[in-house]
Protein backbone atom coordinates (compact mmCIF):
# COMPACT_ATOMS: atom_id res chain seq x y z
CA UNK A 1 -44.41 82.47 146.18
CA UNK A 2 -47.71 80.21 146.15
CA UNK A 3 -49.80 79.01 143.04
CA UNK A 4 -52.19 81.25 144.45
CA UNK A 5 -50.43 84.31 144.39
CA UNK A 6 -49.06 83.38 140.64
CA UNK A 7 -52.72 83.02 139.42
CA UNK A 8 -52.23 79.11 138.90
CA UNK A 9 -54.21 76.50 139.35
CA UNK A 10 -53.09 73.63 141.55
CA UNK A 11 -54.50 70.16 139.37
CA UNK A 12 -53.52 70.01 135.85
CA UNK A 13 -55.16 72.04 133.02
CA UNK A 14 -56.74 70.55 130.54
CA UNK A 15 -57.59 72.92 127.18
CA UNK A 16 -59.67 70.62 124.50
CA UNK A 17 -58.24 67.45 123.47
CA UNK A 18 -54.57 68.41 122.40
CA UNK A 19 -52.78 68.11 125.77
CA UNK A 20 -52.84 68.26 129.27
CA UNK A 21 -51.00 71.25 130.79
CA UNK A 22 -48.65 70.38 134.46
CA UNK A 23 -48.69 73.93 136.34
CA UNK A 24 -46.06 73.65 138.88
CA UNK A 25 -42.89 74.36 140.49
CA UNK A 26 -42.15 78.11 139.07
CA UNK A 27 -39.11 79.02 137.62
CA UNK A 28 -38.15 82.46 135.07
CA UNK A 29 -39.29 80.70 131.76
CA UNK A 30 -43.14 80.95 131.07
CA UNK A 31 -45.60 80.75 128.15
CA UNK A 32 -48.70 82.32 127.64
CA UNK A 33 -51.93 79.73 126.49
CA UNK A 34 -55.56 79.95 126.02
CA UNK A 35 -57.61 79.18 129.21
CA UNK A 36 -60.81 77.49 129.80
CA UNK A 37 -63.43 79.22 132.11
CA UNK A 38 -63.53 82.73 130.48
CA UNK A 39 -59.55 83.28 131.07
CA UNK A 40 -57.69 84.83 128.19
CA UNK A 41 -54.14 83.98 129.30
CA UNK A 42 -52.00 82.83 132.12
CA UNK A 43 -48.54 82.35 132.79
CA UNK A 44 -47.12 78.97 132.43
CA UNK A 45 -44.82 77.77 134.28
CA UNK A 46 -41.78 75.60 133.42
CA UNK A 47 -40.23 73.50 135.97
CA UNK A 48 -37.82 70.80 136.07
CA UNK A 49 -38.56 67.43 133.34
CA UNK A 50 -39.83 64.76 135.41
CA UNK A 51 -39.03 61.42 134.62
CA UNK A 52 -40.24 59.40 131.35
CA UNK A 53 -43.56 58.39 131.49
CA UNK A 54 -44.21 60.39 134.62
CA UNK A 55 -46.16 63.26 132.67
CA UNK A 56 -48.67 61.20 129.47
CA UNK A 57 -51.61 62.55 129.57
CA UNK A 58 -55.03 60.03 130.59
CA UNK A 59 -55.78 56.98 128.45
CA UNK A 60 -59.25 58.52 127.56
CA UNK A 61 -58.39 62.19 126.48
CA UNK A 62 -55.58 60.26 124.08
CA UNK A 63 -58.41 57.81 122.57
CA UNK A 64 -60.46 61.12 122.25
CA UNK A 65 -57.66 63.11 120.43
CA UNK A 66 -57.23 60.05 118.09
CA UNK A 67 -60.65 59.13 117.20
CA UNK A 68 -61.14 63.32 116.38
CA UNK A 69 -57.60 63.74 114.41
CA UNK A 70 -58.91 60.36 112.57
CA UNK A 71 -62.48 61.86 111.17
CA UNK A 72 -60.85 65.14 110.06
CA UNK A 73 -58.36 63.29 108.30
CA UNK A 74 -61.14 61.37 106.55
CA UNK A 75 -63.13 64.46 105.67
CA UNK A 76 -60.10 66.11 104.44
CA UNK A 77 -59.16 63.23 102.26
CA UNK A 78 -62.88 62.66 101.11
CA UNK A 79 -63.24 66.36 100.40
CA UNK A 80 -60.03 66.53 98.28
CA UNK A 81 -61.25 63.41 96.38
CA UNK A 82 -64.39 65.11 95.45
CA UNK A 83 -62.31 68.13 94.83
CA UNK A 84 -59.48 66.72 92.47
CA UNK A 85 -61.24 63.75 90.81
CA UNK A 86 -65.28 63.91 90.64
CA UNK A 87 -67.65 61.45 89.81
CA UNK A 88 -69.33 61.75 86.64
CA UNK A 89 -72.63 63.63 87.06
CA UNK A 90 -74.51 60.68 86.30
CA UNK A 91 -73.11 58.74 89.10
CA UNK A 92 -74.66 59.21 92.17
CA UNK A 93 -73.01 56.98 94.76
CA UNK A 94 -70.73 58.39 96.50
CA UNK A 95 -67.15 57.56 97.47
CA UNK A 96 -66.23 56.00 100.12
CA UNK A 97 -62.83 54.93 102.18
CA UNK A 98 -63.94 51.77 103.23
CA UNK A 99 -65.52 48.68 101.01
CA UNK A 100 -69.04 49.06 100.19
CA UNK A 101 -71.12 46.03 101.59
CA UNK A 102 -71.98 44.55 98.82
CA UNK A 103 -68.42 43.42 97.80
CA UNK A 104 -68.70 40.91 100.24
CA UNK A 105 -71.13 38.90 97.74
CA UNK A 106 -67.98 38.03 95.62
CA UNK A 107 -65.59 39.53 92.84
CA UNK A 108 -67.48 38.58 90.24
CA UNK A 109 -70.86 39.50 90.87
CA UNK A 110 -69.59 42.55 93.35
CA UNK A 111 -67.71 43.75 89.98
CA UNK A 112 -71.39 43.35 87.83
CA UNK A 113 -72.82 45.85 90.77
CA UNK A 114 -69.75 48.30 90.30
CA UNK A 115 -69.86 48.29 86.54
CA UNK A 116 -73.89 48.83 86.25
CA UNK A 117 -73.56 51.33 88.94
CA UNK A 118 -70.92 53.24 86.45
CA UNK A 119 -73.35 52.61 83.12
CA UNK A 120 -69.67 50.94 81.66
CA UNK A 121 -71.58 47.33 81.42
CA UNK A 122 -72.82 45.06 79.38
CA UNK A 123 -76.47 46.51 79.64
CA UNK A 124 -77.43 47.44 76.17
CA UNK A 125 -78.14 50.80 77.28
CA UNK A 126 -74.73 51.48 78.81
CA UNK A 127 -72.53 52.22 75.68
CA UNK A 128 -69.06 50.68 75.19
CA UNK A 129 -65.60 51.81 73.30
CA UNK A 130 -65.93 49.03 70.80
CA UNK A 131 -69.73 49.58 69.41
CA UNK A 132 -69.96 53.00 67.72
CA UNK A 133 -73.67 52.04 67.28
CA UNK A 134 -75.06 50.15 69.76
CA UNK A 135 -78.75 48.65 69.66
CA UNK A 136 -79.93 50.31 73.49
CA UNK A 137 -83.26 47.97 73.85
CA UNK A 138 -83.34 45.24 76.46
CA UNK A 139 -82.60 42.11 74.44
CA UNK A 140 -84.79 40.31 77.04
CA UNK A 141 -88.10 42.12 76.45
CA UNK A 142 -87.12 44.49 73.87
CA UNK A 143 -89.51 46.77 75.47
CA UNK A 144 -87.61 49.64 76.54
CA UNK A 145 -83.74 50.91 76.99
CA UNK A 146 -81.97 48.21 78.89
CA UNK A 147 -80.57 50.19 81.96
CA UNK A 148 -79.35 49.67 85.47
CA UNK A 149 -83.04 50.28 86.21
CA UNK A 150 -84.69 48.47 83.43
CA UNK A 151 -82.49 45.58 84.06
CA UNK A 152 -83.24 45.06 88.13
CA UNK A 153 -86.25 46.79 88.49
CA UNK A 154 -88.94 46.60 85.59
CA UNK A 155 -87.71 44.22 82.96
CA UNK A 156 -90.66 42.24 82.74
CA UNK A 157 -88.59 38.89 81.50
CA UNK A 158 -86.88 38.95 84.82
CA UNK A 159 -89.93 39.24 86.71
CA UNK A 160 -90.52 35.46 88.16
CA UNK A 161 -86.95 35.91 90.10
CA UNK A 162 -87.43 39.45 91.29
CA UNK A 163 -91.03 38.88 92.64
CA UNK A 164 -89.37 36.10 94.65
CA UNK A 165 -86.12 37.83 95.53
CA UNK A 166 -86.13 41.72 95.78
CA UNK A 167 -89.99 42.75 96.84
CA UNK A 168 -88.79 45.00 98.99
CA UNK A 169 -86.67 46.62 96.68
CA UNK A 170 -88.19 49.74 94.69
CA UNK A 171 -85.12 51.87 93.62
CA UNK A 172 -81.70 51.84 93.31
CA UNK A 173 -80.68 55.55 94.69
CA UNK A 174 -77.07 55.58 96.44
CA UNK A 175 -79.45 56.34 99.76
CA UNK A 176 -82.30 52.99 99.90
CA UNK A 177 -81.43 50.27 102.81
CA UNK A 178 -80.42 48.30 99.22
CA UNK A 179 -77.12 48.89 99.53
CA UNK A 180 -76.35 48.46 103.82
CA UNK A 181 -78.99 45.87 104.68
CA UNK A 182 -77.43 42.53 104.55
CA UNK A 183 -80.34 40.33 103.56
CA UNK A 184 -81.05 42.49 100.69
CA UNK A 185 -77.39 42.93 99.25
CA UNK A 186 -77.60 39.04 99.39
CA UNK A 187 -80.70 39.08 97.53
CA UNK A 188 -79.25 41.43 94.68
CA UNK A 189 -76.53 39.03 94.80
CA UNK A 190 -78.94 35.68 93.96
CA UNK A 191 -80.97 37.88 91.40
CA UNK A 192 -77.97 39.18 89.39
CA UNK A 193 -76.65 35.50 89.25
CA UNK A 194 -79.60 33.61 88.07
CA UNK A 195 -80.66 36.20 85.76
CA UNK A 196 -76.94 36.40 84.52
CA UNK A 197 -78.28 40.71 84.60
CA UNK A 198 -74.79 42.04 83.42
CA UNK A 199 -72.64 38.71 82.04
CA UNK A 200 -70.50 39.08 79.47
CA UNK A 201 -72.68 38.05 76.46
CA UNK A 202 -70.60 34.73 75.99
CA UNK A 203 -72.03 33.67 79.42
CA UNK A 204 -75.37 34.10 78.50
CA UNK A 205 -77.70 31.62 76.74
CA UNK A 206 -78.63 32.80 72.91
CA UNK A 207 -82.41 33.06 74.69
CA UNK A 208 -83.51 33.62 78.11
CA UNK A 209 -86.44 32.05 78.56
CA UNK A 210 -89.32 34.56 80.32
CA UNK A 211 -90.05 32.31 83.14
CA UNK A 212 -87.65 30.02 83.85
CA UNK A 213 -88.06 27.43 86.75
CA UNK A 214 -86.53 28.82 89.67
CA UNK A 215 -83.56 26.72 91.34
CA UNK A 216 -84.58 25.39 94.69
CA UNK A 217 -82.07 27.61 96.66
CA UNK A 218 -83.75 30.74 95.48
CA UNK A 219 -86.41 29.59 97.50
CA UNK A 220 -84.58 30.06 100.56
């Protein structure tokens, strides 16, 4: 009895990315599986096991498969994440399965950027275990609450090293080229460092002067 007469198809069938389907040589076992081309069902087939190696599917619909088992996996993961252990509402940045960028600036400094980011610094403003009343003013300017913000953004002490370091920088949302443009993570890096913006208070002089001379490499 021919293919033709059977209703099969003489190449291989290939349904999505999960397989590829060998239609030949009929024999009494048979399956029934979804068709492409407005088919509901067809009977498959079995025939003898070929040889090892004789019947992998193609190279490219395995890369395919893998690369589209890989990102569900990844939203699954990142959903159940969100799901079982949420961010604080007052963090914005959201989590991610690889490293962000800007740890590549160093522990140190990449750990100032995760702990302002969190509001569990050493920013006045961002309140600790051991100080049941902490003073929240920028001991810089003493202008206004020393935050995140305050800190990288407006605090007019700092404002020598940001106007030569982060002009292009005007907020610090989880969605600004800050945070995936390489010069500018670099940048953030230099400005944290020479303004010491989140040291441990032992690391910082008793008074930081309001316009300090700025090294030569900042000039870079």
């Amino acid at each position: 009895m021919s293919h033709a007469r059977l209703g099969l198809r003489e190449e291989p069938l290939y349904k999505g990315t999960l397989g590829v389907w060998d239609l030949c040589y009929p024999s009494p076992a048979h399956l029934s599986l979804p068709l492409q081309g407005g088919l509901t069902s067809l009977p498959l087939v079995l025939h003898t096991p070929l040889p090892p190696g004789t019947n992998i599917p193609p190279l490219e619909l395995m890369r395919k498969t893998y690369q589209a088992l890989r990102a569900r996996a990844r939203n699954m993961l990142l959903q159940d994440w969100a799901t079982d252990a949420p961010t604080p509402p007052n963090y914005e940045y959201l989590p991610s399965l690889s490293p962000y960028p800007f740890m590549g600036l160093g522990k140190f400094v990449a750990g100032r950027i995760h702990q302002m980011q969190a509001a569990k610094s050493y920013l006045a403003a961002h309140r600790s275990w051991f100080d049941e009343n902490p003073v929240l003013t920028c001991p810089r300017c003493e202008t206004e609450s020393e935050s995140f913000q305050h800190a990288i953004l407006t605090c007019p002490t700092r404002a020598r090293v940001r106007d030569l370091l982060l002009k292009e920088v005007f907020s610090l949302r989880h969605d600004v080229t800050l945070w995936t443009e390489p010069h500018l993570i670099r940048a953030l890096g230099k400005y944290i460092t020479n303004t010491k913006t989140g040291f441990p208070p032992d690391m910082i002089p008793e008074r930081c002067p309001a316009h300090s001379p700025s090294p030569p490499h900042l000039q870079d």
